[in-house]
C-alpha atoms as a PDB file:
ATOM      1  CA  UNK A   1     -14.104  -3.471  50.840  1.00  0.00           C
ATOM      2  CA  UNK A   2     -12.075  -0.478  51.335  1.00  0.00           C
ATOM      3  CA  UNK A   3     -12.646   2.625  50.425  1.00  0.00           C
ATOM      4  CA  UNK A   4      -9.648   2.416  48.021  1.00  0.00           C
ATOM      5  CA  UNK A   5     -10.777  -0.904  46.468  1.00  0.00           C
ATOM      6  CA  UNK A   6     -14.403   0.229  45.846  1.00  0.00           C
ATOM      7  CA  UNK A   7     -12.932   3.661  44.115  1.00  0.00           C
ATOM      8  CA  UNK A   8     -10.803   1.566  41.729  1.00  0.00           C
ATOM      9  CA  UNK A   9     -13.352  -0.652  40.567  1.00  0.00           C
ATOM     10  CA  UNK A  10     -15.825   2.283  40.112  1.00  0.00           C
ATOM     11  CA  UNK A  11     -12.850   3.595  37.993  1.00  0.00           C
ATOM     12  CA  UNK A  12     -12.549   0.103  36.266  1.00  0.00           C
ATOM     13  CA  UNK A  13     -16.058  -0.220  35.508  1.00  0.00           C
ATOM     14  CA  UNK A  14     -16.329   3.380  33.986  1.00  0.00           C
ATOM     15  CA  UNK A  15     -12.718   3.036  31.734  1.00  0.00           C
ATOM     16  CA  UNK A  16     -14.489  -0.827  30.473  1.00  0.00           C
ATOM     17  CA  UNK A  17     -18.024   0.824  29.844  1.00  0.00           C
ATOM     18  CA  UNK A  18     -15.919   3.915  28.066  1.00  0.00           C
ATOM     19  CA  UNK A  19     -14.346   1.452  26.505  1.00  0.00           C
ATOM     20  CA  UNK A  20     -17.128  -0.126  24.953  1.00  0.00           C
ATOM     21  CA  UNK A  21     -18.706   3.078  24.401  1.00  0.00           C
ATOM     22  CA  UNK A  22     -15.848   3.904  22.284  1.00  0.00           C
ATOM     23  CA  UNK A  23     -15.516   0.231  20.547  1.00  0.00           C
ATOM     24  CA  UNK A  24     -19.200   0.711  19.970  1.00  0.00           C
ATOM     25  CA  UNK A  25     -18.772   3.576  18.510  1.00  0.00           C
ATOM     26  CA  UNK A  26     -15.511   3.179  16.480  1.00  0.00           C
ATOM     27  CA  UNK A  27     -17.517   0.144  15.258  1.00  0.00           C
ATOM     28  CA  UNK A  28     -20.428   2.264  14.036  1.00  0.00           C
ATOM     29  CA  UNK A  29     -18.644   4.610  12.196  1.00  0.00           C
ATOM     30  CA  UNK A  30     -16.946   1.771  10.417  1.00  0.00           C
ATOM     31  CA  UNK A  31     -20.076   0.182   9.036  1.00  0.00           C
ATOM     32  CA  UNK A  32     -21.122   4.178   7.869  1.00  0.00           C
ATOM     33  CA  UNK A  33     -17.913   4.923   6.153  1.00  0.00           C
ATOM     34  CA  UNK A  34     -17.930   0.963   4.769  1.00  0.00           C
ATOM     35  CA  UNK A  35     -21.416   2.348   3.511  1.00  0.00           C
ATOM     36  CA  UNK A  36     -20.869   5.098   2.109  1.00  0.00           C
ATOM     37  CA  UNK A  37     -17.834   3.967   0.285  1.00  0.00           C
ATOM     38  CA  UNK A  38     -19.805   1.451  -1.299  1.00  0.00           C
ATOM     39  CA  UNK A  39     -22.814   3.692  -1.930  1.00  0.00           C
ATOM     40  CA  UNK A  40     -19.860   5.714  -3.391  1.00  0.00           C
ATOM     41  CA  UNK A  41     -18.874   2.950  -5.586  1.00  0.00           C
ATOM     42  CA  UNK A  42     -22.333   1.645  -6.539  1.00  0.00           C
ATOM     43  CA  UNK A  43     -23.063   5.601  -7.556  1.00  0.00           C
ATOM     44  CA  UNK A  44     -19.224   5.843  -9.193  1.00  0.00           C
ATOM     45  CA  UNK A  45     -20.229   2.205 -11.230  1.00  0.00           C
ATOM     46  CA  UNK A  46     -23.777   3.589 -12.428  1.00  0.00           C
ATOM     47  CA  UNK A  47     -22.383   6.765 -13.363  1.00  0.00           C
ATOM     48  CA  UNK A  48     -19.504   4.562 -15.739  1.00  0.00           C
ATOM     49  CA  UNK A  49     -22.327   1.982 -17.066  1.00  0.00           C
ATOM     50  CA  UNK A  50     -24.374   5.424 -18.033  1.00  0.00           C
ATOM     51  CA  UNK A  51     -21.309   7.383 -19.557  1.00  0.00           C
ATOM     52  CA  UNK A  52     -20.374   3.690 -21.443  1.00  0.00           C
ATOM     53  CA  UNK A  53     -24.422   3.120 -22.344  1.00  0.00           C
ATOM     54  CA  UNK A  54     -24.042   7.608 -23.608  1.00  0.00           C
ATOM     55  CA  UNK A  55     -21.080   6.641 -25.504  1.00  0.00           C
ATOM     56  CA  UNK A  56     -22.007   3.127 -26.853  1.00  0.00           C
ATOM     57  CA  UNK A  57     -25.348   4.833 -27.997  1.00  0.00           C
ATOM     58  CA  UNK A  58     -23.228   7.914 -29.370  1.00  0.00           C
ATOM     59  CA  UNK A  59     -21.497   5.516 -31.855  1.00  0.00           C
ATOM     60  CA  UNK A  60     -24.776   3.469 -32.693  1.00  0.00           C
ATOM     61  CA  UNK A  61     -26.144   6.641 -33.829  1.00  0.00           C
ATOM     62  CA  UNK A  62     -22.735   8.509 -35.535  1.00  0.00           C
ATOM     63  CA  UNK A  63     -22.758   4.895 -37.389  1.00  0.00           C
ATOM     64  CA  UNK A  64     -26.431   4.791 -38.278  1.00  0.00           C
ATOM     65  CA  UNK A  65     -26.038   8.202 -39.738  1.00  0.00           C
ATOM     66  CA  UNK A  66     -22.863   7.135 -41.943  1.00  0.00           C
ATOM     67  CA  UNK A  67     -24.112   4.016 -43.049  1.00  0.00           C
ATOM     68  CA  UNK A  68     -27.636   6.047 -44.176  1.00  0.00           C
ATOM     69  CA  UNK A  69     -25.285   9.065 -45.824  1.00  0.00           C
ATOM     70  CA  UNK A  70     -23.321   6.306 -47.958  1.00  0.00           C
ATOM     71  CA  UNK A  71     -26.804   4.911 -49.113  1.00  0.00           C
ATOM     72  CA  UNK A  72     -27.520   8.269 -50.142  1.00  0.00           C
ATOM     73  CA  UNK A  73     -24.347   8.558 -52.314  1.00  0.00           C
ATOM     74  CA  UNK A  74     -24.975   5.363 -53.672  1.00  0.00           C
ATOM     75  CA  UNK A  75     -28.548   6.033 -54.737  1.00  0.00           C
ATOM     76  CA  UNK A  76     -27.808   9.705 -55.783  1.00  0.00           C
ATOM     77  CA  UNK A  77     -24.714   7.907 -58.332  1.00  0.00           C
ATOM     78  CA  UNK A  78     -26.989   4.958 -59.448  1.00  0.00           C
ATOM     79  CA  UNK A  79     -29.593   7.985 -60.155  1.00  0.00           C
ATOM     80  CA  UNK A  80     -26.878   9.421 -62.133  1.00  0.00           C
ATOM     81  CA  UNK A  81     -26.073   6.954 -63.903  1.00  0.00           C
ATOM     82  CA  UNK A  82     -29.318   6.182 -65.106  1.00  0.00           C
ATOM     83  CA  UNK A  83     -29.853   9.638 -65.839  1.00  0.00           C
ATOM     84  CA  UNK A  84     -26.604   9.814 -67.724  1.00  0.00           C
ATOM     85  CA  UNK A  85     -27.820   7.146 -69.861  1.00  0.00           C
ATOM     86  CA  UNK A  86     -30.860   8.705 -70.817  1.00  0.00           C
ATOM     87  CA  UNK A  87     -28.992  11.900 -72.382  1.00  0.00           C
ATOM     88  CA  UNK A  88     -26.637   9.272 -73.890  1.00  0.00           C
ATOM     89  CA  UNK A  89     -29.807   7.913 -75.689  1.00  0.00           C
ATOM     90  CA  UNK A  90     -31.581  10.732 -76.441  1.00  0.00           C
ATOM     91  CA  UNK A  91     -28.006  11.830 -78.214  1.00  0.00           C
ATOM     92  CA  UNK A  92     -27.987   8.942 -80.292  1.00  0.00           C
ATOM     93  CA  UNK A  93     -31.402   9.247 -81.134  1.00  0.00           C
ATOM     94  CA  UNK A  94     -30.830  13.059 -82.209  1.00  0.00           C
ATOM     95  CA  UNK A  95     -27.763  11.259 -84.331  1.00  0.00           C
ATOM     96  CA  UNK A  96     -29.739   8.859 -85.958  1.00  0.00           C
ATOM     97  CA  UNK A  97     -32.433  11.049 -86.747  1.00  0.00           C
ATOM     98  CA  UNK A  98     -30.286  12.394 -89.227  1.00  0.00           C
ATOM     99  CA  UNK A  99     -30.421   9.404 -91.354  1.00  0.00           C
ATOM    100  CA  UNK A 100     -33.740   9.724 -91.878  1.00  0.00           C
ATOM    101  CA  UNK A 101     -33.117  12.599 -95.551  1.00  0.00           C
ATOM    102  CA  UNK A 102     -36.930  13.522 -95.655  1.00  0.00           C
ATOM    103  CA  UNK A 103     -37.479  13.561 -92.120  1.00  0.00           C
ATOM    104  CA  UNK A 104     -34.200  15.441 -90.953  1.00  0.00           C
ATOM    105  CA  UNK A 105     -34.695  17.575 -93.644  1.00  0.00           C
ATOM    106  CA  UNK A 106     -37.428  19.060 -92.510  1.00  0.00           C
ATOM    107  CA  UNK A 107     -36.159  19.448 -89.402  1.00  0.00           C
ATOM    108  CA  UNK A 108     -33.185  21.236 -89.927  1.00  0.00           C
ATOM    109  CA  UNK A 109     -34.799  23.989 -92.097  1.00  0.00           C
ATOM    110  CA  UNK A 110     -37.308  24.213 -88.547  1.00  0.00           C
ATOM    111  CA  UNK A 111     -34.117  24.591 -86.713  1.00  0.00           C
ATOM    112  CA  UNK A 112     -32.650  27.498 -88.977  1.00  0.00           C
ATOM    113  CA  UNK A 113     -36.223  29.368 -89.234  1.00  0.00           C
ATOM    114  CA  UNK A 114     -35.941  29.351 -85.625  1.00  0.00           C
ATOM    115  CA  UNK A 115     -32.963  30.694 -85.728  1.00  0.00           C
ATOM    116  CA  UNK A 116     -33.516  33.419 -87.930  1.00  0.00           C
ATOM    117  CA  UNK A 117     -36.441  34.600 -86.425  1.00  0.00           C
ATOM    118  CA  UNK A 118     -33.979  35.212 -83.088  1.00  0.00           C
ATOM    119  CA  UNK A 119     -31.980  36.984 -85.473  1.00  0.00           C
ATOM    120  CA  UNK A 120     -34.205  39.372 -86.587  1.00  0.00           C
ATOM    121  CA  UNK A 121     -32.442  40.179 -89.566  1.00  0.00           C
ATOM    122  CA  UNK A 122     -33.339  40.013 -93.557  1.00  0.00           C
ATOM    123  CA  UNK A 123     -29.715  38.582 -94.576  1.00  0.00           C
ATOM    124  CA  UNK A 124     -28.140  35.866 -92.894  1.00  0.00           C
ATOM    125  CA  UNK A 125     -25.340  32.959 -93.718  1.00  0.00           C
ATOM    126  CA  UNK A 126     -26.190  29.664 -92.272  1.00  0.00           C
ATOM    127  CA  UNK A 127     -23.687  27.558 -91.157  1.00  0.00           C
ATOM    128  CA  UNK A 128     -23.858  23.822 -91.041  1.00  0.00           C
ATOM    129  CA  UNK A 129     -21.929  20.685 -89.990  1.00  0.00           C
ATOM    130  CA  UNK A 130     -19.433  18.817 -92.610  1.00  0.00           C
ATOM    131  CA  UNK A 131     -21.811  15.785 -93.143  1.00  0.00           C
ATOM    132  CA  UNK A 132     -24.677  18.137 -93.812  1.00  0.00           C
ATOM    133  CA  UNK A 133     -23.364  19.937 -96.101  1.00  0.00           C
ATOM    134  CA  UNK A 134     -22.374  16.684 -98.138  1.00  0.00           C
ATOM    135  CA  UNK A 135     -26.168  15.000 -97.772  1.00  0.00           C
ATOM    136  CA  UNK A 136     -27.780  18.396 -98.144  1.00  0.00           C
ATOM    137  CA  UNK A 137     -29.068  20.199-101.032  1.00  0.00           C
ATOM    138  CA  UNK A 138     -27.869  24.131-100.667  1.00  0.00           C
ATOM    139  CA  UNK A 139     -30.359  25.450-103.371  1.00  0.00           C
ATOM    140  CA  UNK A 140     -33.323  23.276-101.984  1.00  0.00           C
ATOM    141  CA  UNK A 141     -32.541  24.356 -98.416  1.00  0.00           C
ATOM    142  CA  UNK A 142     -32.172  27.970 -99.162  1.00  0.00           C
ATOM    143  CA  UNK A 143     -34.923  28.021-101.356  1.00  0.00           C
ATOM    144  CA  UNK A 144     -37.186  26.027 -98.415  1.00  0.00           C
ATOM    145  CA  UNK A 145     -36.667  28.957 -95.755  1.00  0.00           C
ATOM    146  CA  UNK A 146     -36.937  31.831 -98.369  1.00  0.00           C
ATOM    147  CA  UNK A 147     -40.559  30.127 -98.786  1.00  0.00           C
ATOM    148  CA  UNK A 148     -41.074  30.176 -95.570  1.00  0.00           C
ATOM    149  CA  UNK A 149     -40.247  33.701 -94.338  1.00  0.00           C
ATOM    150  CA  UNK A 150     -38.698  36.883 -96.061  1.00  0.00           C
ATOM    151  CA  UNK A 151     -35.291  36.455 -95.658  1.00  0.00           C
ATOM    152  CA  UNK A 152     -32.071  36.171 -97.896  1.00  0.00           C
ATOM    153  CA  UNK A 153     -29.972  33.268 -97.155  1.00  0.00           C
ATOM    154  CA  UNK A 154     -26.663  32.378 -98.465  1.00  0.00           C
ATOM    155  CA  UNK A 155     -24.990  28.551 -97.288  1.00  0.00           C
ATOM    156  CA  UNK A 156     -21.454  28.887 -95.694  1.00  0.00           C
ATOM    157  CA  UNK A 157     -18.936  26.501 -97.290  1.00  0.00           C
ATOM    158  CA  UNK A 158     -17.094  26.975 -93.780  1.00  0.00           C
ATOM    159  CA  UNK A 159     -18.472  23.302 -91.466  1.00  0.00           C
ATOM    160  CA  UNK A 160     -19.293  23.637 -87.572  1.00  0.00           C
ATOM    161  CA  UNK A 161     -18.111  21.596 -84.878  1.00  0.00           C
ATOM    162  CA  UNK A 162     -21.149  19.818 -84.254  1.00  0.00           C
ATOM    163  CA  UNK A 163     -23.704  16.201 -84.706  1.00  0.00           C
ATOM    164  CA  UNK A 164     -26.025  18.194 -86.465  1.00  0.00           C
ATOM    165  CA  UNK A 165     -28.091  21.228 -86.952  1.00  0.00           C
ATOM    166  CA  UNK A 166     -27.004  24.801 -87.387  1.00  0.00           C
ATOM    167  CA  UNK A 167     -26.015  28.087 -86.795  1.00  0.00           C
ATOM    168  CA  UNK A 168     -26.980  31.796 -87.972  1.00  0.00           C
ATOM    169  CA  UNK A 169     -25.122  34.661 -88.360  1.00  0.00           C
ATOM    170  CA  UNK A 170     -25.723  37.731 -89.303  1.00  0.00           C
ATOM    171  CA  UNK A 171     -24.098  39.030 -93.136  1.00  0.00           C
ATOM    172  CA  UNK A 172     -20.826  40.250 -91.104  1.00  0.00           C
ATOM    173  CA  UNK A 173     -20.978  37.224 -88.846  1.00  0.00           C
ATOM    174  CA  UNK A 174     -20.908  39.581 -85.858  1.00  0.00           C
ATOM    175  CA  UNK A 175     -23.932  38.258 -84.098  1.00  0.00           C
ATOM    176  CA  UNK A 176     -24.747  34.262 -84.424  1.00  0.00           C
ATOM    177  CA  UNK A 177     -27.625  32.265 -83.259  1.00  0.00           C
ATOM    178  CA  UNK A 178     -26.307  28.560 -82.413  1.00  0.00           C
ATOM    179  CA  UNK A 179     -28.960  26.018 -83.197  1.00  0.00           C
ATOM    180  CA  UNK A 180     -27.158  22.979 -82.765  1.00  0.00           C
ATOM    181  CA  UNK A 181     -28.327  19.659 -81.294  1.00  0.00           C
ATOM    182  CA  UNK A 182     -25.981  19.739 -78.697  1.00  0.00           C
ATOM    183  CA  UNK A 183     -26.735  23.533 -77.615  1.00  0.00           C
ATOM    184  CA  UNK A 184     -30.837  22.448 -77.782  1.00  0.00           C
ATOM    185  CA  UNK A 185     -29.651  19.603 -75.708  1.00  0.00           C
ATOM    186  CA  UNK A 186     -27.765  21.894 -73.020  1.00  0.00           C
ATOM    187  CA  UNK A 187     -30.610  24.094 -72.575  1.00  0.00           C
ATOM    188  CA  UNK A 188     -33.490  21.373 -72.573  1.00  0.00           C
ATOM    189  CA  UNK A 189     -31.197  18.912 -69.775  1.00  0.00           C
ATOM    190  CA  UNK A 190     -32.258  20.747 -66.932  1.00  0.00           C
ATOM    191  CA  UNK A 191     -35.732  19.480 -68.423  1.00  0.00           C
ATOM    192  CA  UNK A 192     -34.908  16.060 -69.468  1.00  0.00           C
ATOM    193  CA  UNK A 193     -33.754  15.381 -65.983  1.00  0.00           C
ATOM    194  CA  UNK A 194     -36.384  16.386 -64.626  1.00  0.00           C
ATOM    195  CA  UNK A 195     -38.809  14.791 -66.520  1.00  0.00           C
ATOM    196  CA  UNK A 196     -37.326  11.402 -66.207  1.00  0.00           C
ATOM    197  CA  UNK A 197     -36.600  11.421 -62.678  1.00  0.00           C
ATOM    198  CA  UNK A 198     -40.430  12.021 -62.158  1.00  0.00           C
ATOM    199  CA  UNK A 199     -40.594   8.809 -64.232  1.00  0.00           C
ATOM    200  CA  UNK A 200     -38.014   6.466 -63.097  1.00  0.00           C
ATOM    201  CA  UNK A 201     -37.726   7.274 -59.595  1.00  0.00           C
ATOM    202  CA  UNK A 202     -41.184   9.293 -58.993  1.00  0.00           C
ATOM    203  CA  UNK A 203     -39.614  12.186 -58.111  1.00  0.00           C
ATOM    204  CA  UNK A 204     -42.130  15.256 -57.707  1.00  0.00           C
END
């Protein structure tokens, strides 16, 4: 073999093992980018299923939280209900009470001694409602509380706006102590809601 010959297939042999070299290594870097594109995906796909899992467990809980606040409302208005219905009671009961001559009676003339003892004064005009001043007697009444504590009393012909009971005012009717069932009912509610939510719900 020449000279020539034997320097072209050196050349040959080195381009074809270059040539591999680079196939070889085009190849390899192939695989690694296919890799790490999929690695990218795989990492791109569990980052997606754990934003969706975030989100789907977001909603889950944002819906949990609703559905418990719209029990809440619904308990809180069935309590109310319940609670409205014992005032309603106790109202009629107050109203019923005063069908009872003997027993209301007595009862009213506690309500104005009450009254005039806040009043603090020894003349006052009691004012009652319309029916009570039809079913009660103004001479026994008066005479009743002017046993019971030192105190001129004189009956207004002049009714109040209320179920029952009554209110005191002084002789110029400047200062007046309401003593009404609806006025002992406003301040006692507080109280009467109290006392039977502790007993129909066991509230503490």
């Amino acid at each position: 073999m020449s000279e020539t010959s034997k320097f072209t297939d050196d050349i040959l042999t080195a381009s074809k093992e270059k040539s591999r070299q680079i196939v070889e290594q085009a190849e390899e870097e192939h695989r690694r980018l296919l890799a790490e594109a999929a690695s990218a995906i795989s990492n791109e796909e569990n980052q997606i299923l754990r934003n969706a899992n975030a989100e789907a467990e977001g909603i889950r809980r944002r819906e949990i939280s609703e559905v418990r606040h719209q029990v809440k409302l619904l308990e809180q208005s069935e309590k109310d209900r319940i609670l409205t219905s014992v005032l309603d009671d106790v109202k009629r009961k107050l109203r019923e009470s005063t069908q009872d001559r003997d027993v209301y009676f007595k009862y009213l003339t506690r309500l104005a001694t009450d009254a005039i003892t806040h009043l603090g004064m020894e003349h006052v005009t009691i004012h009652l409602t319309s029916d009570d001043l039809k079913r009660v007697d103004p001479t026994q009444f008066t005479r009743e509380i002017e046993k019971l504590m030192p105190v001129k009393v004189e009956i207004s012909k002049e009714p109040i706006d209320a179920s029952g009971g009554v209110v005191v005012a002084s002789k110029d009717g400047r200062i007046r102590i309401v003593n009404t069932f609806e006025q002992r009912l406003e301040a006692l509610e507080p109280r009467l809601l109290i006392e039977a939510g502790r007993i129909l719900f066991d509230e503490r």
